[in-house]
N, C-alpha and C. Protein backbone atom coordinates (compact mmCIF):
# COMPACT_ATOMS: atom_id res chain seq x y z
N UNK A 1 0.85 -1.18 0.00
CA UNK A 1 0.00 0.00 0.00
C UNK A 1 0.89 1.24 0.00
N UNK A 2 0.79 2.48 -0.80
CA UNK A 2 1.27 3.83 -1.02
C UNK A 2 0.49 4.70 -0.07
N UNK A 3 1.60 5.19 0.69
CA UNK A 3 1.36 6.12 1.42
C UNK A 3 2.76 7.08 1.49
N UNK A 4 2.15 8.96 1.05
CA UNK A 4 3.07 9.54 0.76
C UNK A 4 2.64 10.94 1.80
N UNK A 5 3.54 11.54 2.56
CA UNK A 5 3.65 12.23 3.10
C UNK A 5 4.51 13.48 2.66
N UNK A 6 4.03 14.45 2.81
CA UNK A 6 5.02 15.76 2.29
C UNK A 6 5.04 16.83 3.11
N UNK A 7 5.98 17.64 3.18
CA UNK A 7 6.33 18.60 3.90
C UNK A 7 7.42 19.60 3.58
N UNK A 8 7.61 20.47 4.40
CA UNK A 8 8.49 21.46 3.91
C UNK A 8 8.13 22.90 3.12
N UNK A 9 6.29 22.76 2.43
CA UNK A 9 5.52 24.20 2.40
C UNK A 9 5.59 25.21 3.25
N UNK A 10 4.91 26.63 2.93
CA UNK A 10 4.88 27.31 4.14
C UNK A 10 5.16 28.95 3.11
N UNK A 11 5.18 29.81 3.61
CA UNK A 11 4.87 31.22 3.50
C UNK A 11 6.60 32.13 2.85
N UNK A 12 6.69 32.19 1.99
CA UNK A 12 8.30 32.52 1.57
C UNK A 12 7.71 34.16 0.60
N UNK A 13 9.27 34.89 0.95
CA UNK A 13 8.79 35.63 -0.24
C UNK A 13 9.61 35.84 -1.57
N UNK A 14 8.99 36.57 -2.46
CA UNK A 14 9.54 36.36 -3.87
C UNK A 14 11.08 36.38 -4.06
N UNK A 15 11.52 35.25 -4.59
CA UNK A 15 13.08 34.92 -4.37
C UNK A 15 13.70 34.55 -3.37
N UNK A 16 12.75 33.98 -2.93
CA UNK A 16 13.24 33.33 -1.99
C UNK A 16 13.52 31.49 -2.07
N UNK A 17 13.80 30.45 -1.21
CA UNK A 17 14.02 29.26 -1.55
C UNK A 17 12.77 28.39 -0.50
N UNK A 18 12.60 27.10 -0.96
CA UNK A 18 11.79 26.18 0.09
C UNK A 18 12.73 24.93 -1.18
N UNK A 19 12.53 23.87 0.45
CA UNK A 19 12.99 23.01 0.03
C UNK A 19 11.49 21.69 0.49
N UNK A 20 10.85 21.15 -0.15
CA UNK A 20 9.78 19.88 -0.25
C UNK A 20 10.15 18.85 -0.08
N UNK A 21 9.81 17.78 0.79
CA UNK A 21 10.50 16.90 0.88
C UNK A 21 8.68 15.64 0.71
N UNK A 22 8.85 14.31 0.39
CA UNK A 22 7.84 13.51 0.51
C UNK A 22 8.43 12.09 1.03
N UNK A 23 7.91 11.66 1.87
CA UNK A 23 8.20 10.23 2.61
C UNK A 23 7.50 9.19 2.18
N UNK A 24 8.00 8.55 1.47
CA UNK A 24 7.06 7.43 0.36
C UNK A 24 7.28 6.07 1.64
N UNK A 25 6.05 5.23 1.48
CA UNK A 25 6.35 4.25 1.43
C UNK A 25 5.45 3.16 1.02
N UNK A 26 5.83 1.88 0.26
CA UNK A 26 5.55 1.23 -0.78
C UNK A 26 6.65 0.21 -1.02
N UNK A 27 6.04 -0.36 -1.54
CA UNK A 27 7.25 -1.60 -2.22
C UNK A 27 7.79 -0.75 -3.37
N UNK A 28 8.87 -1.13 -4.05
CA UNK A 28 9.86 -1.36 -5.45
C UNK A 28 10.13 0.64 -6.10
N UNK A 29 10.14 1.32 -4.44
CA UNK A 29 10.50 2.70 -4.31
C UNK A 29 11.63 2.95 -5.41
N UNK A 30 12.40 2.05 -5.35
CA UNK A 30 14.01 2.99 -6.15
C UNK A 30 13.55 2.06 -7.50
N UNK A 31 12.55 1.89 -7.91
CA UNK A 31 12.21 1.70 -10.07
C UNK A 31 11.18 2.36 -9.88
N UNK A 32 10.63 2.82 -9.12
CA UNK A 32 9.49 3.60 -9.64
C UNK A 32 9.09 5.22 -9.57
N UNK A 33 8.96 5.69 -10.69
CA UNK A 33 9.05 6.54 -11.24
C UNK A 33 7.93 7.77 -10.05
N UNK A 34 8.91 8.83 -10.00
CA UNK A 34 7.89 9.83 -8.96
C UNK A 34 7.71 11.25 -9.61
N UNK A 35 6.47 11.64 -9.20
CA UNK A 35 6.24 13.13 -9.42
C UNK A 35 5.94 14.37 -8.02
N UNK A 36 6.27 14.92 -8.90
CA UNK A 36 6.03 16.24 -7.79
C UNK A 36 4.93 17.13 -8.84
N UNK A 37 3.88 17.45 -8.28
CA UNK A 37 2.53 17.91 -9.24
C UNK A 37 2.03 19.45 -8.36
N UNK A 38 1.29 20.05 -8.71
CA UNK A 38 0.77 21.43 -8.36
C UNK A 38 -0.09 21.91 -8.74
N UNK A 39 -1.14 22.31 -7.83
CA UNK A 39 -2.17 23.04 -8.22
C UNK A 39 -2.79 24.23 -7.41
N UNK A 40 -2.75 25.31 -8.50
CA UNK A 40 -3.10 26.87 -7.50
C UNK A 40 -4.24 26.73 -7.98
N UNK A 41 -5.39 27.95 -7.20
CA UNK A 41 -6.61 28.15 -7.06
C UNK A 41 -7.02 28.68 -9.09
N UNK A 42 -8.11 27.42 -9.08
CA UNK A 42 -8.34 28.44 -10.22
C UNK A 42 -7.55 27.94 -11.57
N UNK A 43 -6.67 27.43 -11.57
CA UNK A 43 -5.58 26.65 -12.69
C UNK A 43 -5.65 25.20 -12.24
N UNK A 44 -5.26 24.12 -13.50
CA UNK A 44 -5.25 22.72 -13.33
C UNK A 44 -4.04 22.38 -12.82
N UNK A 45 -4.23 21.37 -12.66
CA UNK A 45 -2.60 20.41 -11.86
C UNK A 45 -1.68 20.48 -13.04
N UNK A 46 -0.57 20.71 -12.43
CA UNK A 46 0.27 20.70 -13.44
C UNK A 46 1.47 19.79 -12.69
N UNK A 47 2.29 19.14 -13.94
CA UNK A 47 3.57 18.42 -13.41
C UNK A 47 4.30 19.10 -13.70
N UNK A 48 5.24 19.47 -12.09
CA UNK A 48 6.07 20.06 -12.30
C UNK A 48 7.64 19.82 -12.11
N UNK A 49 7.90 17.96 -11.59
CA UNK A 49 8.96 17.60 -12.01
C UNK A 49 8.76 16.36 -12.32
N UNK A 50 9.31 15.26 -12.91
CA UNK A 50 9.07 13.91 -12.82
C UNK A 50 10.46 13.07 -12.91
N UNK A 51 10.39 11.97 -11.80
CA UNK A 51 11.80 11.47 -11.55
C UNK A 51 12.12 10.27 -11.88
N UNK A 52 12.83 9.48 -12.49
CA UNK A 52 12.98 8.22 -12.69
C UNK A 52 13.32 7.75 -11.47
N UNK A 53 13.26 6.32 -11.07
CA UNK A 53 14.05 5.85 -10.00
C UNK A 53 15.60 5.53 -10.19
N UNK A 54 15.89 6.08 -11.10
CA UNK A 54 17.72 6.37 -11.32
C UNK A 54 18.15 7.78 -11.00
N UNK A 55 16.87 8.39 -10.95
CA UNK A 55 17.30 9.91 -10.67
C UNK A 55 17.54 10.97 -11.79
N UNK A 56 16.43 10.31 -13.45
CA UNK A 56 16.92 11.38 -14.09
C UNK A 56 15.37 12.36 -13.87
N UNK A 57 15.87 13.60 -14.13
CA UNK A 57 14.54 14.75 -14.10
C UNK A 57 14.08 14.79 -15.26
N UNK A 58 12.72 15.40 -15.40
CA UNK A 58 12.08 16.14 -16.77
C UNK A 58 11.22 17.42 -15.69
N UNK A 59 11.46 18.55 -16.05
CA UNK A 59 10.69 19.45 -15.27
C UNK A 59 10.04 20.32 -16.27
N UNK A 60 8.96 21.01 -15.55
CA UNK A 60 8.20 21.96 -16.63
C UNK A 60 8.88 22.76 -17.03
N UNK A 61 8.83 23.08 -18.21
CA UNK A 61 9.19 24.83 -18.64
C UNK A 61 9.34 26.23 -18.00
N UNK A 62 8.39 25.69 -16.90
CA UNK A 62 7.86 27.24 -15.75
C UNK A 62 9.03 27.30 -14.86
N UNK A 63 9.09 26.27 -14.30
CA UNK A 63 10.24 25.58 -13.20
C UNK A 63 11.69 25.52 -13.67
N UNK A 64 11.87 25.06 -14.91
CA UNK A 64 13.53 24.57 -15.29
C UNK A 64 14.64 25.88 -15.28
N UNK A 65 15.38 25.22 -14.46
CA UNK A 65 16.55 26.23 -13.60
C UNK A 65 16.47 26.78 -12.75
N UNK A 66 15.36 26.54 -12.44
CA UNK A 66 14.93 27.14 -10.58
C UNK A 66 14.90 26.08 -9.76
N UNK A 67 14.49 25.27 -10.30
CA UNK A 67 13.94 23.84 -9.19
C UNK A 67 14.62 22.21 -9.56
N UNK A 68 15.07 21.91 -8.70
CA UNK A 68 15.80 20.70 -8.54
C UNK A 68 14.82 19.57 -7.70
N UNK A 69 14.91 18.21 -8.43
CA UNK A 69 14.24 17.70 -7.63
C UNK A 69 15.41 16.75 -7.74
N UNK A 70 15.30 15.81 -6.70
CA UNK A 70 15.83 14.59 -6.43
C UNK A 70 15.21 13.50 -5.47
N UNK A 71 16.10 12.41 -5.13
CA UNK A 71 15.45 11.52 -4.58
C UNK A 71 16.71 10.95 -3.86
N UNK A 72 16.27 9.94 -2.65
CA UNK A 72 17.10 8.87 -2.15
C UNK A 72 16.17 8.14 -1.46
N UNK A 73 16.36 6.61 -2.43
CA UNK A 73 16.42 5.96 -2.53
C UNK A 73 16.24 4.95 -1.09
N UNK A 74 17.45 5.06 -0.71
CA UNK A 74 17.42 4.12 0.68
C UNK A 74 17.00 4.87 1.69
N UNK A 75 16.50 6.32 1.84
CA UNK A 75 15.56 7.26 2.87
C UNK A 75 13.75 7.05 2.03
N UNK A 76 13.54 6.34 0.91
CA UNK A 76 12.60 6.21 0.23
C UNK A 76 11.65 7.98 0.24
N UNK A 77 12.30 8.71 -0.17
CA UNK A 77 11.85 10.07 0.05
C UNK A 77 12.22 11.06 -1.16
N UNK A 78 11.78 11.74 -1.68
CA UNK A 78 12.22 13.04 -3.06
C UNK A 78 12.03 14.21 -2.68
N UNK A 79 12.84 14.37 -3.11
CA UNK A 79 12.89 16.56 -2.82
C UNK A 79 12.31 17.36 -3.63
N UNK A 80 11.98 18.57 -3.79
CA UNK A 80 12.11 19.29 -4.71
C UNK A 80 12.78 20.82 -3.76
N UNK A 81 13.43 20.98 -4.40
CA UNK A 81 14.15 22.05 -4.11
C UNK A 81 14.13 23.59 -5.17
N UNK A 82 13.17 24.08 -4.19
CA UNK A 82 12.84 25.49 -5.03
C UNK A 82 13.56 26.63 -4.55
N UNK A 83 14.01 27.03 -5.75
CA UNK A 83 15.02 28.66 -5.72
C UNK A 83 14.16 29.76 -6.92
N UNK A 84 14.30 31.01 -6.12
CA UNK A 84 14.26 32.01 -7.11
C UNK A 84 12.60 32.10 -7.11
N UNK A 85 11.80 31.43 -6.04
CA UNK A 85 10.45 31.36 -5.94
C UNK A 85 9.48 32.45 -6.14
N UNK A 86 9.14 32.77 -7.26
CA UNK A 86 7.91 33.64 -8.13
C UNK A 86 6.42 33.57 -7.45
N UNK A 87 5.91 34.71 -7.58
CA UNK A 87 4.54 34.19 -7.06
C UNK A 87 3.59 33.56 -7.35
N UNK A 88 4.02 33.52 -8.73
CA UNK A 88 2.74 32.44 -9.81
C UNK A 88 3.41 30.90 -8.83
N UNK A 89 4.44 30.62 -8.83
CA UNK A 89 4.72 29.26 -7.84
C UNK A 89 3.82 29.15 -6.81
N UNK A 90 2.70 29.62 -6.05
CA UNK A 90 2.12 29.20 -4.71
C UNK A 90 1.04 28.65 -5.67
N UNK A 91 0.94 27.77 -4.66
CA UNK A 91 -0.12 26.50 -4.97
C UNK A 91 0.33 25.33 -4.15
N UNK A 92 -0.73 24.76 -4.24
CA UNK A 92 -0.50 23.44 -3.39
C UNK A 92 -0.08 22.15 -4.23
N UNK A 93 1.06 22.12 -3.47
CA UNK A 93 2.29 20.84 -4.12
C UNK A 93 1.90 19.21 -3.47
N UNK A 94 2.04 18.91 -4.66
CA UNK A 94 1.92 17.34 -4.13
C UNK A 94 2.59 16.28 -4.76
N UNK A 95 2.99 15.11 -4.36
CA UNK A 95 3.61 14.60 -4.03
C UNK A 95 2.86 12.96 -4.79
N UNK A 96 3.52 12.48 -5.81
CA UNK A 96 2.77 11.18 -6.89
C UNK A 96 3.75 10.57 -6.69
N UNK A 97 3.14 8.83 -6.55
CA UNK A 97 3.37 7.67 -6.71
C UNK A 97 3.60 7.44 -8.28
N UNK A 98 4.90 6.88 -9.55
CA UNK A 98 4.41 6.50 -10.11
C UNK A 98 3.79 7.05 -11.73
N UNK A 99 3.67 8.51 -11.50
CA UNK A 99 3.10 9.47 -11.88
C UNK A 99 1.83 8.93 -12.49
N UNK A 100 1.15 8.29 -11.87
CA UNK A 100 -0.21 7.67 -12.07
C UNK A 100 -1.26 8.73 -10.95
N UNK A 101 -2.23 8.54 -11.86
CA UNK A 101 -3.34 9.61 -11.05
C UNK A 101 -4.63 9.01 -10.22
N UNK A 102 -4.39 7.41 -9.80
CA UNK A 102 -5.20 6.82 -9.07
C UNK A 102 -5.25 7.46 -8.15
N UNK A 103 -6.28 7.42 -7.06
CA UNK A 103 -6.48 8.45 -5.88
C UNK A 103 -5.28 7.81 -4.47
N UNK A 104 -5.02 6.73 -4.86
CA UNK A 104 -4.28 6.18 -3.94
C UNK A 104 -2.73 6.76 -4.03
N UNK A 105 -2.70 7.47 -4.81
CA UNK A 105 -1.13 7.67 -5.75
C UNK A 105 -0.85 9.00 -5.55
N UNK A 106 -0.96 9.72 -4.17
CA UNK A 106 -0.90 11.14 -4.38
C UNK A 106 -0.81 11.45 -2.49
N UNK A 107 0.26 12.40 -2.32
CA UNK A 107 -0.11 12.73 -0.58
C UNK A 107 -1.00 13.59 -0.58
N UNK A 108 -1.15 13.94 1.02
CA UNK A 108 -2.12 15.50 1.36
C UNK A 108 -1.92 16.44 0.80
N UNK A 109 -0.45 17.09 0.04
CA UNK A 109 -0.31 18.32 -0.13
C UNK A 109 0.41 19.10 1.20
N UNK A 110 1.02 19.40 0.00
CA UNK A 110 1.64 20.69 1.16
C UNK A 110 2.03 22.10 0.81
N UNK A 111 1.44 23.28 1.42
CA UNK A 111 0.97 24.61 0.16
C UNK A 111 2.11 25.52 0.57
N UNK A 112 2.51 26.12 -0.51
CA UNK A 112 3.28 26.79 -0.75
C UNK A 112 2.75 28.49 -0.86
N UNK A 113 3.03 29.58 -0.68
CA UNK A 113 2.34 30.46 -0.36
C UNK A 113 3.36 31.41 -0.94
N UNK A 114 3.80 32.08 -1.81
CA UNK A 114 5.01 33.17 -2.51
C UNK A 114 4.72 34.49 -2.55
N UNK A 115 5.08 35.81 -1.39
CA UNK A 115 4.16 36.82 -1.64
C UNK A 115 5.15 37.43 -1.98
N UNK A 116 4.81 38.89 -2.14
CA UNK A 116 5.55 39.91 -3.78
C UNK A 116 6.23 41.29 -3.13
C-alpha cells in the first residue's frame, strides 16, 4: 500500500528558496518513477517535475533552472528544491506515486504560499 507524506511548504517571499521533501512508502521505491505535481486556485494540476528511479529529471518549462528535484532511494523520500520562488509558484504541491493519477497515488499536499 502507497502512502506519501510531504512537507516542507509554508509562506516565503519572492526569491526566496523552500525546500519539499515527501516520505514514500511502498514496495519497489528505487524503479518507480515519482512526481512532484501542483495546483493553485483556479488553474489545473500541473507536473512540475518527474523522476525516474535512477534519478533522471524532466521538469516543466515554468520551473527549469529554478527547481531541482531529487530523490534517495534508501531514505525512500524526493525533494524538490525550489530557488528564485515567483509568485505564480504558490499553490499546493503534491507529491505522486508512479506518476499515475489513481487516488491512492498522491499525498495531502503541502501549500506553498510566494508573496511579492
Amino acid at each position: 500500500q502507497v502512502r506519501l507524506v510531504e512537507s516542507g511548504g509554508g509562506l516565503v517571499q519572492a526569491g526566496g528558496s523552500l525546500t519539499l521533501s515527501c516520505a514514500a512508502s511502498g514496495s519497489d521505491f528505487n524503479i518507480t518513477a515519482m512526481g512532484w505535481y501542483r495546483r493553485a486556485p483556479g488553474k489545473p494540476r500541473e507536473l512540475v517535475a518527474g523522476i525516474t528511479g535512477r534519478g533522471r529529471v524532466n521538469y516543466a518549462p515554468t520551473v527549469e533552472g529554478r527547481f531541482t528535484a531529487s530523490r534517495d532511494n534508501a531514505k525512500k523520500t524526493i525533494y524538490l528544491q525550489m530557488n528564485k520562488l515567483e509568485v505564480d509558484d504558490s499553490a499546493t504541491y503534491y507529491c505522486n506515486w508512479g506518476l499515475r493519477h489513481d487516488a491512492n497515488c498522491w499525498g495531502q499536499g503541502t501549500e506553498v504560499t510566494v508573496s511579492s
